[in-house]
Protein backbone atom coordinates (compact mmCIF):
# COMPACT_ATOMS: atom_id res chain seq x y z
CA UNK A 1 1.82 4.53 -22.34
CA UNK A 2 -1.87 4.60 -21.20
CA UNK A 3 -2.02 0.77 -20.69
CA UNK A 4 1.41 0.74 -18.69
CA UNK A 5 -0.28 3.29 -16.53
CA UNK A 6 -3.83 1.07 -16.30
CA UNK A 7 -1.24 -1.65 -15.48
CA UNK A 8 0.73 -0.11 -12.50
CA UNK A 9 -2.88 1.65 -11.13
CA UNK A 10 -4.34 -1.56 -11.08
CA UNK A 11 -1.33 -3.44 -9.20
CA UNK A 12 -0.92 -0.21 -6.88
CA UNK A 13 -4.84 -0.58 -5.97
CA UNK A 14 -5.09 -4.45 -5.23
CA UNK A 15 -1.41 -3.52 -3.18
CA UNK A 16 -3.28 -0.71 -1.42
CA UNK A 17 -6.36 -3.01 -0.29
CA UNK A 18 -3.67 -5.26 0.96
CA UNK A 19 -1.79 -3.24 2.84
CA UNK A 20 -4.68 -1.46 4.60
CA UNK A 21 -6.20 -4.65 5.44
CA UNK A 22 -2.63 -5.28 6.98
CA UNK A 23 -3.01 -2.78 9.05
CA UNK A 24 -4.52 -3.50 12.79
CA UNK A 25 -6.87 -1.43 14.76
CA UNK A 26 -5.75 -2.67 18.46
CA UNK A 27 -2.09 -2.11 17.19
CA UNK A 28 -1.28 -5.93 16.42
CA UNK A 29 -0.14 -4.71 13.17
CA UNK A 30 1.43 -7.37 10.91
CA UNK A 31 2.44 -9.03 13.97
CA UNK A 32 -1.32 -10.31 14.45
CA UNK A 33 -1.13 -12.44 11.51
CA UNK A 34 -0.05 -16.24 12.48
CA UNK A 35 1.64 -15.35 15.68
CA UNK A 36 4.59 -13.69 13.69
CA UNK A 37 5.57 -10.92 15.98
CA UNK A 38 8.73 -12.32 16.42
CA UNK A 39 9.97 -11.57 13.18
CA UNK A 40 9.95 -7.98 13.47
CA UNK A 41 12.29 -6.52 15.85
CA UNK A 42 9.18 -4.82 17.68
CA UNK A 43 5.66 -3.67 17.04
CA UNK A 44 6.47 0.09 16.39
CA UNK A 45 9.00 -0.12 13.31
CA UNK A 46 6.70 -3.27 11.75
CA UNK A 47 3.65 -0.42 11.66
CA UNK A 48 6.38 2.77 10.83
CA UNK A 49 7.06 0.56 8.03
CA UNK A 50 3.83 -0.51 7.31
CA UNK A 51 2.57 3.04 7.07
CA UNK A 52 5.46 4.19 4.93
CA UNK A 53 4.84 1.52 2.48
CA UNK A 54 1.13 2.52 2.42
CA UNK A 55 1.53 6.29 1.76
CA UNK A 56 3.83 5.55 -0.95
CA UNK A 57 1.53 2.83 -2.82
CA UNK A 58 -1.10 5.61 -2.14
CA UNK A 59 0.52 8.55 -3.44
CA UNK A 60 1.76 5.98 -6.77
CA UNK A 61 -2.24 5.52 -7.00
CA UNK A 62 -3.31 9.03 -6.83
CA UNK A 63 -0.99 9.68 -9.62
CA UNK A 64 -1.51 7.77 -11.73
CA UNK A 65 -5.64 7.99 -11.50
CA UNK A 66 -5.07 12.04 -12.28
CA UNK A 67 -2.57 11.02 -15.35
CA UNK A 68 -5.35 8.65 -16.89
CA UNK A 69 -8.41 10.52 -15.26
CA UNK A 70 -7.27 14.13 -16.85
CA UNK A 71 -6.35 12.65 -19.99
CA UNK A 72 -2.72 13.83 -19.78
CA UNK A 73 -1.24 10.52 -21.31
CA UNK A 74 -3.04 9.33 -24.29
């Protein structure tokens, strides 16, 4: 059980870094990258989306780090 939790703590952290990186200062948002802004129907649900997807990869981190930090699953 330990190693399926090293396993989905390790994904959700390299998905985490990705995500934040995703995410744009001046508001570009994913948008910025290769001109694609025209794939998203606008700017404001690409980022509402964006930061949904990044509090839930967060919160899946947090967890899991207490689980194997506090020793709970052995």
């Amino acid at each position: 059980m330990a190693n399926i939790l090293w396993a989905i703590e390790t994904v959700s952290a390299v998905l985490l870094i990705i995500l934040i990186l995703l995410h744009s200062p001046k508001g570009d948002g994913i948008g910025g990258i290769g001109g694609a802004s025209h794939v998203f129907a606008s700017q404001k649900s690409a980022e509402k989306g964006l930061n949904k997807l990044t509090g839930i990869v967060c919160a899946v981190f947090v967890v899991c780090a207490f689980l194997i930090g506090f020793g709970i699953v052995k």
